[in-house]
Protein backbone atom coordinates (compact mmCIF):
# COMPACT_ATOMS: atom_id res chain seq x y z
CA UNK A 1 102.26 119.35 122.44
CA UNK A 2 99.78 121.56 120.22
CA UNK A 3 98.84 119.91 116.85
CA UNK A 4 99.82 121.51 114.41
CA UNK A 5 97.66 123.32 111.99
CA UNK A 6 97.42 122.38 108.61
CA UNK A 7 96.74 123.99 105.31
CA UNK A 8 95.78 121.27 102.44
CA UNK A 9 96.91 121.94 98.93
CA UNK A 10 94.66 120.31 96.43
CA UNK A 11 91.54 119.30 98.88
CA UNK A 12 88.90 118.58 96.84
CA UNK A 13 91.51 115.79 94.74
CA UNK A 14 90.87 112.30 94.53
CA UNK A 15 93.68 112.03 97.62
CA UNK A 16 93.27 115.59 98.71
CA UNK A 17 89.28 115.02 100.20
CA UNK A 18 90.28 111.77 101.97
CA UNK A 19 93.69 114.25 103.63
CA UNK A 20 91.18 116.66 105.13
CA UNK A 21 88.75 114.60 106.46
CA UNK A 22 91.80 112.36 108.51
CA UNK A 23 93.31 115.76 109.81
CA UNK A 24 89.84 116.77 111.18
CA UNK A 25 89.17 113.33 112.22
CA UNK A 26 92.90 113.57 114.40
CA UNK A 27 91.48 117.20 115.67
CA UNK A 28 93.98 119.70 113.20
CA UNK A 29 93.00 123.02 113.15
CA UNK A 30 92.43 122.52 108.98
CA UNK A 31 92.90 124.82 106.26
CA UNK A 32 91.93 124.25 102.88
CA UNK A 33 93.40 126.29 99.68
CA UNK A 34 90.56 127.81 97.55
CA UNK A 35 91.51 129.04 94.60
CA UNK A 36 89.73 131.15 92.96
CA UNK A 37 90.33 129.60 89.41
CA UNK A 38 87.69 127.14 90.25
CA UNK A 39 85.39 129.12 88.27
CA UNK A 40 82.15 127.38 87.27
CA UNK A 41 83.63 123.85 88.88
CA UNK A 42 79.86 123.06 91.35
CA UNK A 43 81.37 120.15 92.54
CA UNK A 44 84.37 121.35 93.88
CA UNK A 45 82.73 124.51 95.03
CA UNK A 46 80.27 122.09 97.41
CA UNK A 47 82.89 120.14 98.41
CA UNK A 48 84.83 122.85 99.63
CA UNK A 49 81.80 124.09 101.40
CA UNK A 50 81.39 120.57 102.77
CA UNK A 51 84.63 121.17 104.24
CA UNK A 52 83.39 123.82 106.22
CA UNK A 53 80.32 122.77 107.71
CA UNK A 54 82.68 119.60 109.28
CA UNK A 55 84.79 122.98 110.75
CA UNK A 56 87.95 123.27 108.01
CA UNK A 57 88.36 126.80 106.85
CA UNK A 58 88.72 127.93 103.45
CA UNK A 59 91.51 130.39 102.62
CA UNK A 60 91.43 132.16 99.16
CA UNK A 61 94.59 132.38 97.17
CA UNK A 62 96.25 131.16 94.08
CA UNK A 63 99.07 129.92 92.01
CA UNK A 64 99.49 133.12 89.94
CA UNK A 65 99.27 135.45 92.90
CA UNK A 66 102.45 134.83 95.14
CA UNK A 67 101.35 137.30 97.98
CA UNK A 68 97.78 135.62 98.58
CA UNK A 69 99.92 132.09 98.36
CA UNK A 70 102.78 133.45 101.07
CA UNK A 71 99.35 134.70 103.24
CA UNK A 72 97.65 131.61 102.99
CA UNK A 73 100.54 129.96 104.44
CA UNK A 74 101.60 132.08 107.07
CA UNK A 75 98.22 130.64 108.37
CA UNK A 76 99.53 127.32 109.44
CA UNK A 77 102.34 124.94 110.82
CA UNK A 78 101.82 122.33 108.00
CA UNK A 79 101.63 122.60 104.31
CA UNK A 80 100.30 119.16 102.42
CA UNK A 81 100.18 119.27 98.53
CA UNK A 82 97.69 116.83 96.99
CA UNK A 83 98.09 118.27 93.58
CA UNK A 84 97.21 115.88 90.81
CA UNK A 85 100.23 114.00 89.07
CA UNK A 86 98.48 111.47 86.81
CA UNK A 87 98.13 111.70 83.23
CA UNK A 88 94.48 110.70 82.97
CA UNK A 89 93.40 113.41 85.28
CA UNK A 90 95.65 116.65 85.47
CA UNK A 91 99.25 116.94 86.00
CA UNK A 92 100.16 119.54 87.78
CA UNK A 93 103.45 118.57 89.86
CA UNK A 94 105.75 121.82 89.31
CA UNK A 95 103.21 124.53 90.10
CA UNK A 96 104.33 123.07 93.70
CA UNK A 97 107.80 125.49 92.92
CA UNK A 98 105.30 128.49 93.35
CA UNK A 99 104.20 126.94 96.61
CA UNK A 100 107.89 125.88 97.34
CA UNK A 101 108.91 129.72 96.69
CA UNK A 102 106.04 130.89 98.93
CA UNK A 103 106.93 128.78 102.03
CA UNK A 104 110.49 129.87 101.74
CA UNK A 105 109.44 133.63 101.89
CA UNK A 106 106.70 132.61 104.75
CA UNK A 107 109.65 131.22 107.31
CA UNK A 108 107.24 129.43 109.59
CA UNK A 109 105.93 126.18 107.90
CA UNK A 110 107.65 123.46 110.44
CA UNK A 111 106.78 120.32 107.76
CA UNK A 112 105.61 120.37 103.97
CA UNK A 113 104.21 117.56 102.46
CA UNK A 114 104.88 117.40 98.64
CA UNK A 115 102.28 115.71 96.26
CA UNK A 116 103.93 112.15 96.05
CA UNK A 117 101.70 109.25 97.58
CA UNK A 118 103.17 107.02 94.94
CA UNK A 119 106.22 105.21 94.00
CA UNK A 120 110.16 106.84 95.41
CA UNK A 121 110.92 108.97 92.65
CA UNK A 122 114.35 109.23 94.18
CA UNK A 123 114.72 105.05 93.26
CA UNK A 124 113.26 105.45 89.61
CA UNK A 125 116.10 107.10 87.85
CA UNK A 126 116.01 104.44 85.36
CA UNK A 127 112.75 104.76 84.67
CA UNK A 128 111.70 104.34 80.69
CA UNK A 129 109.88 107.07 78.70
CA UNK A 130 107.68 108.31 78.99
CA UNK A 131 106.49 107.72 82.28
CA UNK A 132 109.73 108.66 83.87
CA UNK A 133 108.69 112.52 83.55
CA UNK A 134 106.66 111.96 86.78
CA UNK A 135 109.34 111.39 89.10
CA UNK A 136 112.17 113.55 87.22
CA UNK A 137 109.11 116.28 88.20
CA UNK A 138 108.31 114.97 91.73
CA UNK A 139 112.50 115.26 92.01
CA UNK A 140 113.09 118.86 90.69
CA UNK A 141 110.20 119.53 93.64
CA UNK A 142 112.30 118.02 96.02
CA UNK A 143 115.47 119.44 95.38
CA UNK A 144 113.94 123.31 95.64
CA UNK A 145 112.49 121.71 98.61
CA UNK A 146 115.57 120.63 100.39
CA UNK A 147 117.66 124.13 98.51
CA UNK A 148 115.18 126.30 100.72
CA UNK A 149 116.21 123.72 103.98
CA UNK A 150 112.52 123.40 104.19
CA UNK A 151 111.72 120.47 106.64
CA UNK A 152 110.03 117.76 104.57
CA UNK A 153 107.98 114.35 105.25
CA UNK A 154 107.82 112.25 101.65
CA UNK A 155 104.81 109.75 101.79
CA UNK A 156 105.27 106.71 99.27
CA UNK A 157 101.87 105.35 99.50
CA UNK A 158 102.59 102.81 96.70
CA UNK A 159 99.32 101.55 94.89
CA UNK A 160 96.25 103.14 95.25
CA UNK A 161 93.31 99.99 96.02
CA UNK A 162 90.98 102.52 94.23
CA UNK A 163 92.76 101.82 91.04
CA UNK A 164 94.93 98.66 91.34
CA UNK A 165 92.81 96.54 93.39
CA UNK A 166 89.04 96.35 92.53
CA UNK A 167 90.13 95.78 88.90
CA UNK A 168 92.96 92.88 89.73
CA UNK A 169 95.25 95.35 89.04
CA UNK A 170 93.64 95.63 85.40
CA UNK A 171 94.60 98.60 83.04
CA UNK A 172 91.73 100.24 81.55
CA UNK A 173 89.03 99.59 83.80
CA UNK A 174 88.26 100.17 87.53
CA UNK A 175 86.35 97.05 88.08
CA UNK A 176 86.72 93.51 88.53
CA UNK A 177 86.95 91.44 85.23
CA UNK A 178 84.40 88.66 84.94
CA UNK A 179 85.95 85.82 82.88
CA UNK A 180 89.63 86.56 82.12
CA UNK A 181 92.06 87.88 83.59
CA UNK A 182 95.49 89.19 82.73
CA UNK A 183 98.68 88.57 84.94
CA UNK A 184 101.74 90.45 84.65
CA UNK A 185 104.33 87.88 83.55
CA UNK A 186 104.26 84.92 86.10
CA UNK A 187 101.94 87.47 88.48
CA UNK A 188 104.31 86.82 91.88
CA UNK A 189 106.01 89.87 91.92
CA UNK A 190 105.84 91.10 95.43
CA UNK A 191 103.31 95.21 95.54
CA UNK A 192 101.80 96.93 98.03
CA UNK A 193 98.45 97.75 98.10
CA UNK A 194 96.50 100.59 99.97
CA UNK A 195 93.37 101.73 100.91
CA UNK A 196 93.24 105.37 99.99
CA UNK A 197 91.70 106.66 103.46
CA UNK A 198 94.42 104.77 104.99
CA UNK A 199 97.14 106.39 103.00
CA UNK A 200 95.57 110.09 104.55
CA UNK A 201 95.61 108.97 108.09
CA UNK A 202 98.93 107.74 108.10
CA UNK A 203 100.30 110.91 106.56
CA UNK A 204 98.55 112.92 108.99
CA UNK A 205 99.96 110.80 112.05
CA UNK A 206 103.51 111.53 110.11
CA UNK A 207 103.25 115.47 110.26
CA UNK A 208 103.97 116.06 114.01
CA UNK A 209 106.22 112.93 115.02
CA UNK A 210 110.09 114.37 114.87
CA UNK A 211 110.60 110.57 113.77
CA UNK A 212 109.69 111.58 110.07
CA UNK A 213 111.12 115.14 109.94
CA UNK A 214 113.44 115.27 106.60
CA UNK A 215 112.55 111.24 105.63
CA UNK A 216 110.29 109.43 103.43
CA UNK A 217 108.15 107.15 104.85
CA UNK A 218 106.59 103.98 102.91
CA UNK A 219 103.36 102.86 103.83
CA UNK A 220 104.27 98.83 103.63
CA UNK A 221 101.69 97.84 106.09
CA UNK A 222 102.83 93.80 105.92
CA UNK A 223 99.57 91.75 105.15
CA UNK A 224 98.97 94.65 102.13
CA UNK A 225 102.21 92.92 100.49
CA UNK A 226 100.76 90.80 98.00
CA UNK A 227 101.60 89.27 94.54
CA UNK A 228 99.21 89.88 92.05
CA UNK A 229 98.44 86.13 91.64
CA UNK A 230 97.04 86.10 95.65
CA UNK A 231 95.18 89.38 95.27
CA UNK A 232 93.42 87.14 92.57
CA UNK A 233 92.92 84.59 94.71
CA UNK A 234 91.32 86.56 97.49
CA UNK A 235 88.98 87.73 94.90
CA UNK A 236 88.33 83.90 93.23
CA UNK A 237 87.34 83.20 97.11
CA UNK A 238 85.09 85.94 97.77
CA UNK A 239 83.57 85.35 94.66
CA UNK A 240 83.24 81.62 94.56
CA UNK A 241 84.50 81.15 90.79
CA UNK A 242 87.84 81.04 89.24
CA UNK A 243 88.84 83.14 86.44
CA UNK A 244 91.02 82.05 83.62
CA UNK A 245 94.30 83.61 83.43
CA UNK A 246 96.47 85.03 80.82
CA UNK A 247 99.93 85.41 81.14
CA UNK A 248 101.64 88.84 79.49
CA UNK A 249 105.47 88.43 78.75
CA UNK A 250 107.26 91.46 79.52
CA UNK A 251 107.98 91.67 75.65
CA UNK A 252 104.47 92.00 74.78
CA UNK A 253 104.06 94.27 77.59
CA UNK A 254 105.81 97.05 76.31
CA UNK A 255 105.19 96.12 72.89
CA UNK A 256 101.51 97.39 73.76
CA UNK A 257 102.67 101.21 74.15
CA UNK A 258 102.98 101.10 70.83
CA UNK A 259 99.60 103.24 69.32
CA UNK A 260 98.37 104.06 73.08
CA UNK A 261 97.86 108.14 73.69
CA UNK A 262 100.52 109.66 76.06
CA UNK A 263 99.06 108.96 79.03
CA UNK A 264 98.47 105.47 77.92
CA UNK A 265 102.00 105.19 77.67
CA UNK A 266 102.61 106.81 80.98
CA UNK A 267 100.32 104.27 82.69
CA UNK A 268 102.10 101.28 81.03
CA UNK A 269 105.77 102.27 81.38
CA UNK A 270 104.18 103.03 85.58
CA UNK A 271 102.51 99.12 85.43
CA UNK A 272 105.42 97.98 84.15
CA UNK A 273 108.13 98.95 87.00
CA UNK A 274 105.79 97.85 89.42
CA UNK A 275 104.56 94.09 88.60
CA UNK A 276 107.70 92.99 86.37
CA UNK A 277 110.25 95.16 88.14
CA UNK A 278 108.94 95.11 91.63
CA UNK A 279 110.21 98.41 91.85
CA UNK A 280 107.87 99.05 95.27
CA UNK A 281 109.33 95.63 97.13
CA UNK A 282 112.80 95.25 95.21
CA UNK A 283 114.99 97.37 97.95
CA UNK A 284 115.18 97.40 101.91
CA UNK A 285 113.99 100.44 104.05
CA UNK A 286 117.33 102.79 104.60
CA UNK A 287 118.61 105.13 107.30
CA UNK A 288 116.65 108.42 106.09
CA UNK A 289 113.10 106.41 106.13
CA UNK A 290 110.79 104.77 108.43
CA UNK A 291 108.32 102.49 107.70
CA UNK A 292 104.71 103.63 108.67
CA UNK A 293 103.14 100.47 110.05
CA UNK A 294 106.07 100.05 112.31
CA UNK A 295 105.76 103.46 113.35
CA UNK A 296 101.61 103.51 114.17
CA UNK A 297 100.59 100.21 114.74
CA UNK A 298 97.76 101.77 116.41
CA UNK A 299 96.21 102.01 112.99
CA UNK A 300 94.19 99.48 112.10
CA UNK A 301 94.99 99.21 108.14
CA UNK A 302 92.18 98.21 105.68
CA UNK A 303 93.10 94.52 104.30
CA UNK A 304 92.49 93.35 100.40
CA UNK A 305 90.15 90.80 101.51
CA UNK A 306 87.99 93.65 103.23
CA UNK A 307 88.50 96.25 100.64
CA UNK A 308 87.13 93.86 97.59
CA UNK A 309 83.96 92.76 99.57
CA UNK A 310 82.64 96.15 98.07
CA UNK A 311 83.01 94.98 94.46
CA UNK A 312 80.70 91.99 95.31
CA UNK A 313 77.06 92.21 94.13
């Protein structure tokens, strides 16, 4: 079977660079969306042209032209989204209904891949304010999605390593603490960690294997399934020292939103479902869902152990 060619929404993004390099690196035919409100951005301007000289192609359009967006398309089998849906960096999860409306009017795109990578928004209706506005977002994508019967794969990529493991899952800082560190109640809550580079060449695997048409799949390799307290621990052994730890009720937890910015608040409400909650371990894989792992064991996933020998001196 012909791969499928893709066209990568977003591909200079934190996720977005690491999506195009794994679809050339599994031989795509790879498109990457340049828009032209880039402006003065150099860095994203070389990057795309980095792109290019590894053999992706740039194709010009943009979010407030529909025809150049519906052309751009019409280029490929595959649409992936990468578009930014932090707080910290820029949140731009509904401009994907101008790329959802552009698809629909295309008629060709055999799999789009929305910008999720993170936590099932369909399992966080109970999510607390603010940080629920993420997934009520990434679910008003996915129902214009599945209104237009476009055929969908959702990726739930769970916790980035970039920013949950080099800093013991930390808030505020990227790297590893030096004395103290805090745990999230007792710290044995059960989350899955992933290398970021791992997370693209799953979801590129994902995009031609019928398996995954219409499903999410969860990337819950099984030795990335760690409590917080044995990340730590991995890290106390690599290091050779123990660090003293601090136990946060969940009380004071959310008690510390109080006086934070909004995307403070976003990122706490977020930490919060995760290590109290266990919202990304707390439920078993269903019918419509496959578990990627299980699906490419071929893949040889990047362990914690491996991943923090970078954050040694």
């Amino acid at each position: 079977m012909a791969k499928s060619k893709v066209l990568v929404v977003g591909g200079t993004g934190y996720m977005g660079k690491r999506i195009v390099k794994a679809s050339l690196a599994q031989e795509h035919t790879t498109y990457v969306l340049q828009r032209p409100e880039i402006g003065l951005d150099i860095d994203k301007l070389q990057m795309l042209l980095s792109f290019k000289e590894q053999g992706a192609r740039l194709v010009e359009a943009s979010f407030s032209d529909h025809r150049s967006l519906v052309e751009a398309v019409k280029e490929v089998d595959v649409v992936i989204c990468t578009m930014s849906g932090v707080h910290f960096r820029s949140h731009n999860i509904l401009l994907q209904l101008k790329l959802v409306d552009a698809i629909k009017e295309a008629g060709n795109i055999k799999r789009f891949l929305p910008s999720e990578f993170g936590m099932d928004p369909a399992l966080m209706g109970h999510a607390i304010e603010p940080g629920r506005v993420t997934f009520d977002e990434k679910m008003e994508v996915r129902k214009a999605i599945e209104e237009a019967h476009i055929p969908y794969t959702y990726i739930s990529a769970n916790c980035f390593a970039g920013y949950f493991v080099g800093n013991l899952s930390q808030l505020g800082t990227l790297v590893p603490p030096k004395e103290k560190v805090c745990l999230y109640g007792d710290g044995n809550v059960k989350v899955v960690y992933m290398d970021e580079d791992d997370v693209a060449t799953y979801t590129i695997k994902s995009i031609d294997d019928a398996r995954t048409v219409n499903k999410t799949v969860y990337l819950r390799p099984p030795e990335n399934i760690l409590t917080q307290r044995e990340l730590i621990a991995k890290w106390e052994k690599l290091k050779g020292t123990e660090l003293e730890k601090i136990s946060i009720s969940e009380q004071d937890f959310l008690s510390s939103m109080k006086g934070m910015d909004y995307a403070g608040q976003v990122g706490v409400g977020h930490f919060y479902h995760i290590f109290y909650e266990g919202c990304l371990t707390n439920f078993e894989i269903g019918q419509n869902a496959e578990e990627a792992s299980a699906l490419y064991p071929e893949v040889r996933y990047t362990r914690m152990e491996e991943y923090l020998k970078r954050y040694l001196n």
